[in-house]
C-alpha atoms as a PDB file:
ATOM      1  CA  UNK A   1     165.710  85.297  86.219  1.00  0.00           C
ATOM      2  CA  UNK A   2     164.496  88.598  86.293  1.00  0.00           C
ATOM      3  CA  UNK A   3     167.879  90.121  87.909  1.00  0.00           C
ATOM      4  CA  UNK A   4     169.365  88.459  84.378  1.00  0.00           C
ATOM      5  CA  UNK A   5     167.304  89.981  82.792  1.00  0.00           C
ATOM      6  CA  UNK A   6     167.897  93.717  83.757  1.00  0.00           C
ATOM      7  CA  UNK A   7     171.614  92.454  83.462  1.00  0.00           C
ATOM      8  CA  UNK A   8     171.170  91.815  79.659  1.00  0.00           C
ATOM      9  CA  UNK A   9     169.434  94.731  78.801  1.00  0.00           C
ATOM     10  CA  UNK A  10     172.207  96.999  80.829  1.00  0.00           C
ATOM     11  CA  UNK A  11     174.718  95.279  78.702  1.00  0.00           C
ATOM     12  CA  UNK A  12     173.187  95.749  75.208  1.00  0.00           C
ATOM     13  CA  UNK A  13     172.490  99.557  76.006  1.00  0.00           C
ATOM     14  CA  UNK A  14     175.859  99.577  76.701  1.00  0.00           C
ATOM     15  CA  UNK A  15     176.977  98.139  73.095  1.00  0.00           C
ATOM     16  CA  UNK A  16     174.498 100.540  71.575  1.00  0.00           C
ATOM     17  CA  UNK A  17     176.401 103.176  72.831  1.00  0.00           C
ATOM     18  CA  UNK A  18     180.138 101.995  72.296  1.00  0.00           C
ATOM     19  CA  UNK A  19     178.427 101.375  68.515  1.00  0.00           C
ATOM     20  CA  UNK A  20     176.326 104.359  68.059  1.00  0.00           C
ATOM     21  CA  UNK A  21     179.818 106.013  68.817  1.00  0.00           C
ATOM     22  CA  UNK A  22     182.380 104.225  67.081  1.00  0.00           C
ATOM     23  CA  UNK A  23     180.524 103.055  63.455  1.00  0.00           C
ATOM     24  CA  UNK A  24     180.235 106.728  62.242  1.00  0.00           C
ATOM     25  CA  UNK A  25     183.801 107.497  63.354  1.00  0.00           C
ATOM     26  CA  UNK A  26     185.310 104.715  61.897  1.00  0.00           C
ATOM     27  CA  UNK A  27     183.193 105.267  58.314  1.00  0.00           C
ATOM     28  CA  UNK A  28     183.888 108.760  57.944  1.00  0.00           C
ATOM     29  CA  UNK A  29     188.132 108.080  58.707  1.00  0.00           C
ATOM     30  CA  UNK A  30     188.126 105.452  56.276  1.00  0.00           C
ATOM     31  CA  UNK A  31     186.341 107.119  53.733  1.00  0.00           C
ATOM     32  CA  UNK A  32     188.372 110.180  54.795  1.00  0.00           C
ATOM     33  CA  UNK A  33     191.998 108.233  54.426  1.00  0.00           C
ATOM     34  CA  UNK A  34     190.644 106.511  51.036  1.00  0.00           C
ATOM     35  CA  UNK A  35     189.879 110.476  49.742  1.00  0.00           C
ATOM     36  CA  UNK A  36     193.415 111.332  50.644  1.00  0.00           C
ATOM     37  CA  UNK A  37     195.474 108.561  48.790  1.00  0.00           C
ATOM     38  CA  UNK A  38     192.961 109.565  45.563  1.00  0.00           C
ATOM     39  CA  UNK A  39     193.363 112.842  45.921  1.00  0.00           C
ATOM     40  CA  UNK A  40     197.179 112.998  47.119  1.00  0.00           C
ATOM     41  CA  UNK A  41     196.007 115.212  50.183  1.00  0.00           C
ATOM     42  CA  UNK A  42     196.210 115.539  53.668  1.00  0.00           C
ATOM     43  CA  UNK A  43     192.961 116.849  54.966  1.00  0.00           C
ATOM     44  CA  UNK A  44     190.272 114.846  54.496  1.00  0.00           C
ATOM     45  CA  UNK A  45     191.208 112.006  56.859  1.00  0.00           C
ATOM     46  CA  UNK A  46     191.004 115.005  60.084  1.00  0.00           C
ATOM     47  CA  UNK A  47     188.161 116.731  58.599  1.00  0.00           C
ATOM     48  CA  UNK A  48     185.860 113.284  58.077  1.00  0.00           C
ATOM     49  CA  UNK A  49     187.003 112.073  61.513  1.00  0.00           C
ATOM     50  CA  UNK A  50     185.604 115.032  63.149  1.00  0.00           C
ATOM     51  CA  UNK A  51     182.049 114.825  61.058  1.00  0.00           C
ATOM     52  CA  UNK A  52     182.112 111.362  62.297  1.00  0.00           C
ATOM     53  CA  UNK A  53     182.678 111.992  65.691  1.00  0.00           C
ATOM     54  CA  UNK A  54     179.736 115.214  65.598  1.00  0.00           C
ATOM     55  CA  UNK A  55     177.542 112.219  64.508  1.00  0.00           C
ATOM     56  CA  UNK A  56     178.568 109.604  66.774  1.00  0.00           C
ATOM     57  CA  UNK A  57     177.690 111.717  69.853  1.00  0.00           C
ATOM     58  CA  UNK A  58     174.435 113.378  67.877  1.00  0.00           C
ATOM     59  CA  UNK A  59     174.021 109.047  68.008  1.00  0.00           C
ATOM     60  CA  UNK A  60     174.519 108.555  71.239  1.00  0.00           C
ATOM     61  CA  UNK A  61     171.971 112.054  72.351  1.00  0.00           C
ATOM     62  CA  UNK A  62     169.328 110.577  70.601  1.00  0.00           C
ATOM     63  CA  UNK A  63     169.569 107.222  71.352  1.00  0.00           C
ATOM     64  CA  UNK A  64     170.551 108.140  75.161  1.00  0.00           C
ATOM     65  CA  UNK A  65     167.282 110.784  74.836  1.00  0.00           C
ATOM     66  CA  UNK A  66     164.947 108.232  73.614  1.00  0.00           C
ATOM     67  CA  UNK A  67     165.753 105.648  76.645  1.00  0.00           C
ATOM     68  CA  UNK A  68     165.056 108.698  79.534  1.00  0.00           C
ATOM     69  CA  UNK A  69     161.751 109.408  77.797  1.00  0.00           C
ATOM     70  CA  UNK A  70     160.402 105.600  78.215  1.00  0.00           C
ATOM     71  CA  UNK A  71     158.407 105.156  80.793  1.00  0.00           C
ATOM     72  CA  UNK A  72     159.820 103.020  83.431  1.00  0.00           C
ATOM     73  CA  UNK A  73     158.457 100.120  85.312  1.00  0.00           C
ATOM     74  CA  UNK A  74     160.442 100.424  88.127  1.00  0.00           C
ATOM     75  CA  UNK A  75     160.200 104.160  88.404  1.00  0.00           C
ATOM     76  CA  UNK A  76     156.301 103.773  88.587  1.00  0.00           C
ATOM     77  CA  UNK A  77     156.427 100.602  91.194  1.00  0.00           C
ATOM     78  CA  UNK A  78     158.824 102.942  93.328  1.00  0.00           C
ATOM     79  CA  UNK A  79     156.585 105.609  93.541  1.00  0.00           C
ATOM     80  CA  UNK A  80     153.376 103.188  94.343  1.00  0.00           C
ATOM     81  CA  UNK A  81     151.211 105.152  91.669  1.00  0.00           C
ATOM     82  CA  UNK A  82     149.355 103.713  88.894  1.00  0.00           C
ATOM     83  CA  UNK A  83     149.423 105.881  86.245  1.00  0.00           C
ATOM     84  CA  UNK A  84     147.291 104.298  84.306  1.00  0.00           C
ATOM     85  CA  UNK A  85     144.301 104.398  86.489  1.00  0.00           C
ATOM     86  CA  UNK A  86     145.242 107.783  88.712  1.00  0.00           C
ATOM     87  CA  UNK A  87     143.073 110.016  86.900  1.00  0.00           C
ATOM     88  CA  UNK A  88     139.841 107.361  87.338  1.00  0.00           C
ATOM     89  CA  UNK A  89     140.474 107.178  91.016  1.00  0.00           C
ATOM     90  CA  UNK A  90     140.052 111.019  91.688  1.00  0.00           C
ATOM     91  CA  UNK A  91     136.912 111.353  92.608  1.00  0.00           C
END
């Protein structure tokens, strides 16, 4: 169950990424492609797809940062350390 487990939560870090990616991409062309057909241009469309790609992977850094900062369980079982009681045990 537990190997299922890890599985799962590979999976749906995954789909946060392809997400965290694609959502602001796809706004900003959309919005960029509606601005053109008001506007009888041609730029917006490349301009807003490039903003939304700059966000996507500012997205996908942060979200990608904030999963190497948590601590992990396996990475403290692998080194045999308790981290929780190291400091108490020093003496």
């Amino acid at each position: 169950m537990k190997y299922n487990r890890n599985v799962y939560q590979a999976l749906m870090m995954i789909t946060q990424f392809g997400i965290n990616m694609l959502v602001p991409i796809f706004i900003c062309t959309f919005l960029g492609m509606f601005l053109d057909r008001k506007l009888e241009s041609s730029v917006f469309t490349v301009m807003l797809f490039f903003v939304g790609a700059l966000a996507g992977f500012t997205n996908v850094f942060r979200f990608a940062k904030r999963i190497y900062e948590q601590p992990s369980v396996t990475r403290k079982r692998s080194t045999g350390k308790n981290t929780k009681n190291s400091d108490h045990t020093k003496e």
